[in-house]
N, C-alpha and C. Protein backbone atom coordinates (compact mmCIF):
# COMPACT_ATOMS: atom_id res chain seq x y z
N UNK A 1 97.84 46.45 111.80
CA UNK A 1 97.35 47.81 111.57
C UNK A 1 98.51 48.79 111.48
N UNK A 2 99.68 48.43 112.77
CA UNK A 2 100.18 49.24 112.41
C UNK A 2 101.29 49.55 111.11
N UNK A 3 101.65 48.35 110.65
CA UNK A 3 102.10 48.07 109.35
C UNK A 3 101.48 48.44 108.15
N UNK A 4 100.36 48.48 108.34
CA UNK A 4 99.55 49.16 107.09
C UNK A 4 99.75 50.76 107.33
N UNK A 5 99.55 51.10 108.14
CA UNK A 5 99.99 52.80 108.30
C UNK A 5 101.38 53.28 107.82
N UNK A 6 102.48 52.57 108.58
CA UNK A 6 103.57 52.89 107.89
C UNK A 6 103.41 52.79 106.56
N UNK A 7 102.81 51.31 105.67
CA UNK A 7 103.15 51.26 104.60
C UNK A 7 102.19 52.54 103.64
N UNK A 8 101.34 52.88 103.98
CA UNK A 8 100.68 54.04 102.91
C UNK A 8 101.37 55.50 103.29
N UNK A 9 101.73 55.49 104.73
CA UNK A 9 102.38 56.81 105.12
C UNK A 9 103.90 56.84 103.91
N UNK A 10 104.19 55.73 103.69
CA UNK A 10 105.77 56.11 102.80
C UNK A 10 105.14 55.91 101.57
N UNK A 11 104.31 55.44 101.07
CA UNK A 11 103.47 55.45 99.77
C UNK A 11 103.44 56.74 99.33
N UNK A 12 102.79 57.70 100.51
CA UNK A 12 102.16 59.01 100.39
C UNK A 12 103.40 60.50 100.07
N UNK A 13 104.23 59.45 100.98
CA UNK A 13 105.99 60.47 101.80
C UNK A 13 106.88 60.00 99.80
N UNK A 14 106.69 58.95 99.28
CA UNK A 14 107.46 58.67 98.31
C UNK A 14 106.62 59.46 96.78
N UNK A 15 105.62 59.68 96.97
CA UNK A 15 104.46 59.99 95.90
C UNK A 15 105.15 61.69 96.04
N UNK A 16 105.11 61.94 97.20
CA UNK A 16 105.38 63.69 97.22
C UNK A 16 106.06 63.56 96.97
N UNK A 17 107.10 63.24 97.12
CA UNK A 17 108.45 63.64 97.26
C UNK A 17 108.69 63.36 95.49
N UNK A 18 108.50 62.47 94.84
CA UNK A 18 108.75 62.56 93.81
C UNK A 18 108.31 63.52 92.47
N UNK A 19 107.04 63.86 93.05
CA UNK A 19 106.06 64.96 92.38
C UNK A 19 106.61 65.89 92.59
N UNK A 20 107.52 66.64 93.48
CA UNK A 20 107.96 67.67 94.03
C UNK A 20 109.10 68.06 93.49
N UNK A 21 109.42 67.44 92.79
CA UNK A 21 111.47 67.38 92.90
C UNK A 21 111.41 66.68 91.12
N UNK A 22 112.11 67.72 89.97
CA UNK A 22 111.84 68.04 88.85
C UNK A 22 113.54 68.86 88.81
N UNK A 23 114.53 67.54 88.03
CA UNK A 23 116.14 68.76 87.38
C UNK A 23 115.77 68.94 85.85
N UNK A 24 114.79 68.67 85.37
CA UNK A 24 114.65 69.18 84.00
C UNK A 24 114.18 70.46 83.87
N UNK A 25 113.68 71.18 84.59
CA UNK A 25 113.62 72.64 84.86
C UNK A 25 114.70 73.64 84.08
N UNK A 26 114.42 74.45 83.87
CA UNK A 26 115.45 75.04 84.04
C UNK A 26 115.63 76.45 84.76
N UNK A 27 116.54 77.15 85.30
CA UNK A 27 116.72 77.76 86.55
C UNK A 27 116.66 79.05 85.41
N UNK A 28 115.76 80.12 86.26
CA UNK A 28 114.95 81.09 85.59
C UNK A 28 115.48 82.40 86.46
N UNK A 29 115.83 83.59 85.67
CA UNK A 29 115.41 85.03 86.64
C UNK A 29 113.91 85.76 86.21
N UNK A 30 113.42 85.92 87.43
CA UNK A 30 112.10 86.34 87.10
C UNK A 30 112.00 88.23 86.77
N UNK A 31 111.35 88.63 85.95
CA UNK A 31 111.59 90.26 86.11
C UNK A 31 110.39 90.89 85.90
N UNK A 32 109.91 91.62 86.44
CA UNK A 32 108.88 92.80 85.85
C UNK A 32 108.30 93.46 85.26
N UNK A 33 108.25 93.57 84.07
CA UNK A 33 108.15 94.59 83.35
C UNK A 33 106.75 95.29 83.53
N UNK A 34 107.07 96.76 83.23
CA UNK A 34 105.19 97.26 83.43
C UNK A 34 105.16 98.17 81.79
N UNK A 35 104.03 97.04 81.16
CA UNK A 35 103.73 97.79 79.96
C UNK A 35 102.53 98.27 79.89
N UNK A 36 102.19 99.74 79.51
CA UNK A 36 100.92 100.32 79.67
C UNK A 36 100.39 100.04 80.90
N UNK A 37 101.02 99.81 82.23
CA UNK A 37 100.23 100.11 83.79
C UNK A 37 100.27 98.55 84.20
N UNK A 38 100.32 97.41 82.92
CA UNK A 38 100.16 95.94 83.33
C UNK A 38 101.53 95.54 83.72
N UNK A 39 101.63 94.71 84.36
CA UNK A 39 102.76 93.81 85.50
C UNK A 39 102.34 92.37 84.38
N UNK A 40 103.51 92.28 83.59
CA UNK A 40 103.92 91.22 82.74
C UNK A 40 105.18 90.55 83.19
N UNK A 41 104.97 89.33 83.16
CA UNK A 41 106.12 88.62 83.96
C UNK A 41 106.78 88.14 82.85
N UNK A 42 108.09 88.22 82.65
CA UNK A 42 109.03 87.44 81.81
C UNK A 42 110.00 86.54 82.39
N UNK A 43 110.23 85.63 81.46
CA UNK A 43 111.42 84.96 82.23
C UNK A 43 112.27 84.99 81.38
N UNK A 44 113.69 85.00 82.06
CA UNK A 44 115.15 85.69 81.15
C UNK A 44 115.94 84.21 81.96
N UNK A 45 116.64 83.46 80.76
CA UNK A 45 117.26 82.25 81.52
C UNK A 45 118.38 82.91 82.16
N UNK A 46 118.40 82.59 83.97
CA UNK A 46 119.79 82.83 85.05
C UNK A 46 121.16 83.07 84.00
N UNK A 47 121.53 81.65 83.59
CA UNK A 47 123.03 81.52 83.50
C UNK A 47 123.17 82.51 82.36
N UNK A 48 122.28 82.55 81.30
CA UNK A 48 122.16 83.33 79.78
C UNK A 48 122.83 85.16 80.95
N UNK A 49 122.31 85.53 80.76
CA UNK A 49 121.85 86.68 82.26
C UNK A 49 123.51 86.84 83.11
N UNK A 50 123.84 85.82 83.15
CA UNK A 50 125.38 85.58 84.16
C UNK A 50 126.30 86.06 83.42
N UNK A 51 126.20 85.49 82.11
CA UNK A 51 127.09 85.38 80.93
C UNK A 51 127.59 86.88 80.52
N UNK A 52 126.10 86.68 80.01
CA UNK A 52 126.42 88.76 79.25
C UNK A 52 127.02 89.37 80.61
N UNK A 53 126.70 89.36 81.73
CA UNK A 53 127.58 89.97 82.69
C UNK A 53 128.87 90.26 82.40
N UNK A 54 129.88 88.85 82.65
CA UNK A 54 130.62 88.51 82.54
C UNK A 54 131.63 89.30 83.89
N UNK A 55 131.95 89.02 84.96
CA UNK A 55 132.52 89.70 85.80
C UNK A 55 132.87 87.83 86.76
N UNK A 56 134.04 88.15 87.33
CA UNK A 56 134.62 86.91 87.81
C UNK A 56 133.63 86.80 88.66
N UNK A 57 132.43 87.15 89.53
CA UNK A 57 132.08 86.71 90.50
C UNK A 57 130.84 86.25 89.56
N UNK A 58 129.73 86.49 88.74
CA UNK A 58 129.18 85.98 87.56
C UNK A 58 129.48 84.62 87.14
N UNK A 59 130.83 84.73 86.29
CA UNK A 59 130.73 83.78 85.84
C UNK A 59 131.29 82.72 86.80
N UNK A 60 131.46 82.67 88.11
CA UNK A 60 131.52 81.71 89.02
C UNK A 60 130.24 80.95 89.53
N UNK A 61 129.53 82.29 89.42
CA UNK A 61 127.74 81.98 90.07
C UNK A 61 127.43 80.87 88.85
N UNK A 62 127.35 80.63 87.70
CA UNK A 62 126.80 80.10 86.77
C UNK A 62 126.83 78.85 87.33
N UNK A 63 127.85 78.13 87.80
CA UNK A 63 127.79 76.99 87.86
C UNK A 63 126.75 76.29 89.39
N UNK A 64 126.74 77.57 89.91
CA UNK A 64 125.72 77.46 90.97
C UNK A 64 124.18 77.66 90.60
N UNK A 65 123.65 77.89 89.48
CA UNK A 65 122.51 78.01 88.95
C UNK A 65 121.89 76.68 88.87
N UNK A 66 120.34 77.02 89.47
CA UNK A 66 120.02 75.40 89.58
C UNK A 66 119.83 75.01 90.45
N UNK A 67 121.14 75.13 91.05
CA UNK A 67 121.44 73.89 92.77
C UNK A 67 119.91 74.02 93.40
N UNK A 68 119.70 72.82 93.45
CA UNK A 68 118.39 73.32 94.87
C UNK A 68 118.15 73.43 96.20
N UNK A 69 117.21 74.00 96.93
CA UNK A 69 117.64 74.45 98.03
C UNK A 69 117.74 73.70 98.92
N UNK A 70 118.66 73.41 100.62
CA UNK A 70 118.59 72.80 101.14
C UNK A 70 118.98 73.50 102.22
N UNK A 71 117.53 73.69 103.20
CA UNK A 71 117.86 74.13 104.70
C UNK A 71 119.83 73.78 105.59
N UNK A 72 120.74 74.52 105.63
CA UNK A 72 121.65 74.10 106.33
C UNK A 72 122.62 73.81 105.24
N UNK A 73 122.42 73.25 103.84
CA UNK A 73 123.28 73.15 102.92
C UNK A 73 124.13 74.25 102.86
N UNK A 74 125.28 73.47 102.41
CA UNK A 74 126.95 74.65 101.84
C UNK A 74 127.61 74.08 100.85
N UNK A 75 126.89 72.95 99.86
CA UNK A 75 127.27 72.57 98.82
C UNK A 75 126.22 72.46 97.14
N UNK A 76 126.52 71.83 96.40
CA UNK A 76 126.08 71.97 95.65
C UNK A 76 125.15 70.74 95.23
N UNK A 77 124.92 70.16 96.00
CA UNK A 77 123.98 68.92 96.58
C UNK A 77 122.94 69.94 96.68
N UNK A 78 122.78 70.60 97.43
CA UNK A 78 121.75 71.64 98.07
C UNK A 78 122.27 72.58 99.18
N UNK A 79 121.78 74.05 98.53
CA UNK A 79 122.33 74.96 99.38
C UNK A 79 121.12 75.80 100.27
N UNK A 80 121.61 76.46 101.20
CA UNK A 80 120.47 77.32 101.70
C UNK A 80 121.30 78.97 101.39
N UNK A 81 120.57 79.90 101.68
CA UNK A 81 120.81 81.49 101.19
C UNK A 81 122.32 81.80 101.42
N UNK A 82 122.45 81.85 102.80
CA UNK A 82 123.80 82.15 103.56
C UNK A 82 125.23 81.06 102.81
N UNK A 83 124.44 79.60 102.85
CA UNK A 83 125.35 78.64 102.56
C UNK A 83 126.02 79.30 101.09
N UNK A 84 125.26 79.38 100.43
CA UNK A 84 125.63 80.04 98.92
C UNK A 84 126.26 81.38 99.10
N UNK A 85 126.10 82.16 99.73
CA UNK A 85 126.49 83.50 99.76
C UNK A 85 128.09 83.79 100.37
N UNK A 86 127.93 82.30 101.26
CA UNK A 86 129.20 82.32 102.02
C UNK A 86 130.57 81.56 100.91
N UNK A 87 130.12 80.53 100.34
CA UNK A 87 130.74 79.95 99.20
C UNK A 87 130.98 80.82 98.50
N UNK A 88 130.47 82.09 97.46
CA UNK A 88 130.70 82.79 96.99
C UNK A 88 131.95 83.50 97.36
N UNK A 89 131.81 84.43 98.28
CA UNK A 89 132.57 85.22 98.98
C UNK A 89 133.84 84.29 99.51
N UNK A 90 133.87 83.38 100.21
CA UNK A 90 134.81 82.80 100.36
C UNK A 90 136.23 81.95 98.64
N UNK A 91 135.30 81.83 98.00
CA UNK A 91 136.11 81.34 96.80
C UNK A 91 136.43 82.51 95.49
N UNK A 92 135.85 83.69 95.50
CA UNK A 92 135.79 84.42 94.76
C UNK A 92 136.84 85.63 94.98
N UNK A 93 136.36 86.04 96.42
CA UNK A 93 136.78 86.78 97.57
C UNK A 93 137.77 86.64 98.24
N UNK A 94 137.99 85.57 98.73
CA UNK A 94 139.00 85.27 99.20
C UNK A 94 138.55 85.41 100.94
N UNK A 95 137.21 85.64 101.52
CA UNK A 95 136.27 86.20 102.54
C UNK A 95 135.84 85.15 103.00
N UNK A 96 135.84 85.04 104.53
CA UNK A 96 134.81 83.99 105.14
C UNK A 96 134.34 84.72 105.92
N UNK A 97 133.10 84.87 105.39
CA UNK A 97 131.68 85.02 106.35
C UNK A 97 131.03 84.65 107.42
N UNK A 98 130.40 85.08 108.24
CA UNK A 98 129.24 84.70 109.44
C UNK A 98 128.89 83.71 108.33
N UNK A 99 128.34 82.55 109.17
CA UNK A 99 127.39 81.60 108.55
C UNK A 99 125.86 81.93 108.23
N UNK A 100 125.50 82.89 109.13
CA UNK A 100 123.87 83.01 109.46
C UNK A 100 123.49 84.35 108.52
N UNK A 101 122.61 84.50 107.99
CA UNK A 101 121.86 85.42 107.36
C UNK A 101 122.03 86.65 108.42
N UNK A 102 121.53 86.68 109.38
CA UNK A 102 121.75 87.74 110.66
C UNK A 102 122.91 88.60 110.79
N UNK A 103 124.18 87.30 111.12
CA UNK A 103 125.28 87.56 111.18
C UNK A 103 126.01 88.17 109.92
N UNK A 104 126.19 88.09 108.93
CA UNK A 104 126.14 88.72 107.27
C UNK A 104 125.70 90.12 107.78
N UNK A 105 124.71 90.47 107.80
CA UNK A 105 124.47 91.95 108.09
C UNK A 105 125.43 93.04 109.12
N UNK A 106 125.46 91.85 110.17
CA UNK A 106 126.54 92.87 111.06
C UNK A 106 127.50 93.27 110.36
N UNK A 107 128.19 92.13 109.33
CA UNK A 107 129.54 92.11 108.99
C UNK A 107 129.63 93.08 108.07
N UNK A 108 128.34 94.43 107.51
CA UNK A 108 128.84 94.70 106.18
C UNK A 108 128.64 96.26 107.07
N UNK A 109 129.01 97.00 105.76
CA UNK A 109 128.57 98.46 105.82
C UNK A 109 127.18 99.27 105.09
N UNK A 110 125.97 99.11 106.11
CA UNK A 110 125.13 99.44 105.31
C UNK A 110 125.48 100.16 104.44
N UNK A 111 124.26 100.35 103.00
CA UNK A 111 124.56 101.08 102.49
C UNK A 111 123.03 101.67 102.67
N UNK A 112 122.75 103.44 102.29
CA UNK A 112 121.70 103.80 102.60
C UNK A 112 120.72 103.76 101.64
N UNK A 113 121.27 103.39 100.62
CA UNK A 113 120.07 104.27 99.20
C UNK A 113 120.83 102.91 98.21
N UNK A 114 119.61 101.87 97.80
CA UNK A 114 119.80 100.62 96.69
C UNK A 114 120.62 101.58 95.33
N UNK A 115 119.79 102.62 95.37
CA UNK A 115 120.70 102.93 93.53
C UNK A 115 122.60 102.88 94.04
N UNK A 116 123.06 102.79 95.82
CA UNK A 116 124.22 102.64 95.48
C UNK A 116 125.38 101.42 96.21
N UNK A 117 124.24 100.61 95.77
CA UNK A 117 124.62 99.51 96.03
C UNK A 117 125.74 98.96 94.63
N UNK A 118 126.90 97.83 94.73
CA UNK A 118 127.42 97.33 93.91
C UNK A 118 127.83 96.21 93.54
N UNK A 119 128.35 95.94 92.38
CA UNK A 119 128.46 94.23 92.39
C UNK A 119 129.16 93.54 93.42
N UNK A 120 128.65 92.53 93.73
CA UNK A 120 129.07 91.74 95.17
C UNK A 120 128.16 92.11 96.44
N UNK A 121 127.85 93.29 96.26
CA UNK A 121 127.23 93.96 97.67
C UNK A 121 126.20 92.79 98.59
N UNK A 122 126.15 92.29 99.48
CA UNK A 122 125.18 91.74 100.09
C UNK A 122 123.14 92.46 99.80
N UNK A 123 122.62 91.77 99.78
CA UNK A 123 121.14 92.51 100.07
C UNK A 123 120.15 91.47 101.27
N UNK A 124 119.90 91.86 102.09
CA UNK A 124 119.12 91.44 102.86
C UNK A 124 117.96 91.59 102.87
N UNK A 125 116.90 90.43 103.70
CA UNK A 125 115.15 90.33 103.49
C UNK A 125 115.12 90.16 104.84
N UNK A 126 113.57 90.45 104.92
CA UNK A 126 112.32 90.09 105.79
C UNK A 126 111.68 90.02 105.51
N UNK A 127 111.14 88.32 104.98
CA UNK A 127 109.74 88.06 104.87
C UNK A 127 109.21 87.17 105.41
N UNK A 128 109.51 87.41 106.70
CA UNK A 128 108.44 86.78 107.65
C UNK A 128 108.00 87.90 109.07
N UNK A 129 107.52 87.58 110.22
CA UNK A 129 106.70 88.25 110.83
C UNK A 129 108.19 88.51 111.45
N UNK A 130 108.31 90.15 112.69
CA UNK A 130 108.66 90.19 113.60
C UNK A 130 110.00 91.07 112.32
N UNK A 131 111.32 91.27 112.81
CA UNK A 131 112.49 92.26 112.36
C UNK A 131 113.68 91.57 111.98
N UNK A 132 113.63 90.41 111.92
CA UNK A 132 114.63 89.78 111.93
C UNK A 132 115.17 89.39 110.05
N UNK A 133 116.46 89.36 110.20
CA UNK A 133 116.97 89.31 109.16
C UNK A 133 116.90 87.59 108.13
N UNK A 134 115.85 87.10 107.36
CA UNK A 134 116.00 85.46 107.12
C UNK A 134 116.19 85.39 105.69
N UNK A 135 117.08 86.10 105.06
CA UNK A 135 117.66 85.28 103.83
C UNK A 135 118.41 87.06 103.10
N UNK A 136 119.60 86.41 102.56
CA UNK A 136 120.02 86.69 102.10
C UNK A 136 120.96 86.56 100.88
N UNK A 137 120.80 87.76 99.79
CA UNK A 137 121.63 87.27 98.23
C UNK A 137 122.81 88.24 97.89
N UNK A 138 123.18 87.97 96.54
CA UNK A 138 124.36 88.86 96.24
C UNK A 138 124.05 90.14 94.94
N UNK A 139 124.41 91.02 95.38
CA UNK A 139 124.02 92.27 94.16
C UNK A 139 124.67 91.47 93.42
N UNK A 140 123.95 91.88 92.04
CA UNK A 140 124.97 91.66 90.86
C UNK A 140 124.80 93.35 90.03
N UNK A 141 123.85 93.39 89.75
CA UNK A 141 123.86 95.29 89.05
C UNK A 141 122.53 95.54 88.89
N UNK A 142 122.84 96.92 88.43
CA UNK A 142 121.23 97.52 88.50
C UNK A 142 120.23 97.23 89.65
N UNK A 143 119.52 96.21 88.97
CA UNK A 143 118.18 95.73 90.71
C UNK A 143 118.03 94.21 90.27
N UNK A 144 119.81 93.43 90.34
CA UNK A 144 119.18 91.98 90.13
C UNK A 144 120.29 91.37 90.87
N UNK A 145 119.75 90.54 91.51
CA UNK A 145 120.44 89.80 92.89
C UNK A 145 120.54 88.40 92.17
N UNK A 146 121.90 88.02 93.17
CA UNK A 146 121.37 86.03 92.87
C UNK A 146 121.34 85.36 94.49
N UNK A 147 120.50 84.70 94.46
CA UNK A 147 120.12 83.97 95.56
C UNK A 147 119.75 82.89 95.88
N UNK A 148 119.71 81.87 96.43
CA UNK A 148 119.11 80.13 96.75
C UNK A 148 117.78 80.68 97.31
N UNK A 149 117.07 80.64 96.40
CA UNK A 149 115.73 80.69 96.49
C UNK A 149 115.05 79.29 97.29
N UNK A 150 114.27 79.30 98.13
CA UNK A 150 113.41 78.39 98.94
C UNK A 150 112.83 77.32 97.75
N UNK A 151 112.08 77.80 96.82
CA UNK A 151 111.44 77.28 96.12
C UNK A 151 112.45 76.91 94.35
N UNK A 152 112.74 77.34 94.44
CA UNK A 152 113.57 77.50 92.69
C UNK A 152 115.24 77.03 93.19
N UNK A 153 115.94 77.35 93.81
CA UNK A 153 117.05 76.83 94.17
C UNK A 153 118.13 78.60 93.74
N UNK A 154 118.88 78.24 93.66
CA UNK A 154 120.09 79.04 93.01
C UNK A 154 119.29 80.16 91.68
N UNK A 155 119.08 81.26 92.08
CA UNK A 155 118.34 81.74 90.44
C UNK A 155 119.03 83.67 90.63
N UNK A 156 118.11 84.12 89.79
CA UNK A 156 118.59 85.55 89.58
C UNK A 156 117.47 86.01 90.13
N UNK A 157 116.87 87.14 90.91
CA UNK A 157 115.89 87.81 90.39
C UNK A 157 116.03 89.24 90.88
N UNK A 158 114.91 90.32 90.72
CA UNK A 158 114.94 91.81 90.50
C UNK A 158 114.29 92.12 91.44
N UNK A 159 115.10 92.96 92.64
CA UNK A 159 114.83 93.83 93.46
C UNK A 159 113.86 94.73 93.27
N UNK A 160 113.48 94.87 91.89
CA UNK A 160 111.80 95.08 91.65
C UNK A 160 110.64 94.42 91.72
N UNK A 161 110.96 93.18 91.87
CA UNK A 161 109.59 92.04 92.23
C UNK A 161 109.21 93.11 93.27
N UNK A 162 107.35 92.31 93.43
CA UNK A 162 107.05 93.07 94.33
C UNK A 162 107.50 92.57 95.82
N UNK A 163 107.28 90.93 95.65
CA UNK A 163 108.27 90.81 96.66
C UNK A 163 109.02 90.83 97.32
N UNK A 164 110.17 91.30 96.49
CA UNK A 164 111.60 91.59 97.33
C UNK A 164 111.52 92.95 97.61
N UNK A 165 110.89 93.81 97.08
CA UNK A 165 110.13 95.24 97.33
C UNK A 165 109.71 95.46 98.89
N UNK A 166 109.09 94.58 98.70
CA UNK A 166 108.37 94.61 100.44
C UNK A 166 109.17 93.78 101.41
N UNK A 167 109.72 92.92 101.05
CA UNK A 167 110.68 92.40 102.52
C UNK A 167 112.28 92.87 102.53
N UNK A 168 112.64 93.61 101.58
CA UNK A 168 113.94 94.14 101.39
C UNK A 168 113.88 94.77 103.13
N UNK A 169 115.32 94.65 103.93
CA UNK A 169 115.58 95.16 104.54
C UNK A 169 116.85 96.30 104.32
N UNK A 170 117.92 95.69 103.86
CA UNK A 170 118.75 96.34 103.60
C UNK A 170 119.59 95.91 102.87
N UNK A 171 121.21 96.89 102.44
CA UNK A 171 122.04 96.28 101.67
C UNK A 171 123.57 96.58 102.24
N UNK A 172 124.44 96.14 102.05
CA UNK A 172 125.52 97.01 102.62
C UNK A 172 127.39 96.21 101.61
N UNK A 173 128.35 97.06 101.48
CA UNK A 173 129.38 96.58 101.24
C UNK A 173 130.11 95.90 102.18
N UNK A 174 130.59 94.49 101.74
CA UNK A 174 131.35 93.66 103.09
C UNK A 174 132.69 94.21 103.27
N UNK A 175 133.06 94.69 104.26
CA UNK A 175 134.07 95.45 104.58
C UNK A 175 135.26 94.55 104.17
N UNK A 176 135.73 93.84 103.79
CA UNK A 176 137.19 93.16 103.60
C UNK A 176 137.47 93.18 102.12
N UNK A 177 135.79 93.42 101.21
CA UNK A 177 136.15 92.86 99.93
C UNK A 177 137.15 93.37 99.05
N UNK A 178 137.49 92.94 98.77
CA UNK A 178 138.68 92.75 97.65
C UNK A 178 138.25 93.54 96.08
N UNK A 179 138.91 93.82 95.10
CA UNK A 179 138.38 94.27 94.30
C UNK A 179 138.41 92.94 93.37
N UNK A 180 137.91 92.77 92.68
CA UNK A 180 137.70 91.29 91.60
C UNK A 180 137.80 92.03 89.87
C-alpha cells in the first residue's frame, strides 16, 4: 500500500511539475492602457522594451529576461526579487546590497513623490497582509520597473498596473550609486 502511494504521489508531483514549467514562452512587459474608460491589456516584448532603452544597466537586464523565479535564487538558473536586484547593482554598479527585500529599503534614500524617481532607483511592494516590505524591482523610466516576478520570472512591468498601484510601498535612490 504503501508503495502504491508513493508511486501515484510522484505520478501526480511529476504531471505538475511538468504542466507548470513552459521556456517557450516568451518573457512579456505587461502595460495598461485606458482607451475610452476600458483597461486594455497589451503586451510589449521585455527585451524589445530593454533595447530601445538602451542605457548600460538595460542592456545588462536583457540577458536576465526570462530567468525564472526561484525562492532564494542569485543566479540565472532561477532568481528571486532581491537575488536579481542584488546581481544587478552589484555588476553594473559596482554595489553590494542587503540580501533581503527589507534590508534594500533601509539602504536607500526614500524618495517622496514616484514622478521623481530614476533609472536604477529601487521600488518597493506590499502585497501581502501586515507592513512589511516582500519584493522588490529596479526603476527603469517613466512607470516601468524590471523585476523576478513570482509567476513570469525576470520581466518588465508598469507601476500603473493596478497591482503594483496598490502594494507599491515606496521608492528611494541607493546611496553609493555610481553614475552609469
Amino acid at each position: 500500500m504503501k508503495k502504491k502511494y508513493l508511486f501515484y504521489s510522484l505520478i501526480i508531483f511529476l504531471v505538475a511539475m511538468l504542466s507548470s514549467c513552459s521556456s517557450t514562452k516568451k518573457a512579456t512587459y505587461h502595460h495598461n492602457r485606458h482607451t475610452n474608460n476600458n483597461n486594455n491589456t497589451s503586451q510589449i516584448d521585455a527585451t524589445k522594451y530593454l533595447k530601445d532603452h538602451n542605457s548600460k544597466m538595460t542592456n545588462y537586464c536583457i540577458s536576465w529576461v526570462g530567468v525564472p523565479h526561484k525562492m532564494g535564487g542569485t543566479d540565472k538558473s532561477g532568481v528571486d526579487c532581491s537575488g536579481f536586484v542584488k546581481n544587478v547593482y552589484q555588476d553594473v554598479f559596482g554595489i553590494t546590497l542587503p540580501r533581503t527585500s527589507g534590508d534594500m529599503e533601509k539602504a536607500v534614500n526614500i524618495v517622496d513623490n514616484q514622478d521623481d524617481l530614476q533609472e536604477g532607483d529601487l521600488v518597493f511592494f506590499n502585497g501581502g497582509s501586515g507592513n512589511k516590505v516582500n519584493h522588490v524591482g529596479i526603476f527603469i523610466n517613466e512607470d516601468k520597473f524590471i523585476h523576478a516576478s513570482t509567476s513570469k520570472g525576470v520581466i518588465v512591468s508598469s507601476l500603473k498596473e493596478k497591482y503594483w498601484q496598490n502594494s507599491y510601498r515606496s521608492g528611494g535612490h541607493q546611496k553609493q550609486k555610481k553614475k552609469h
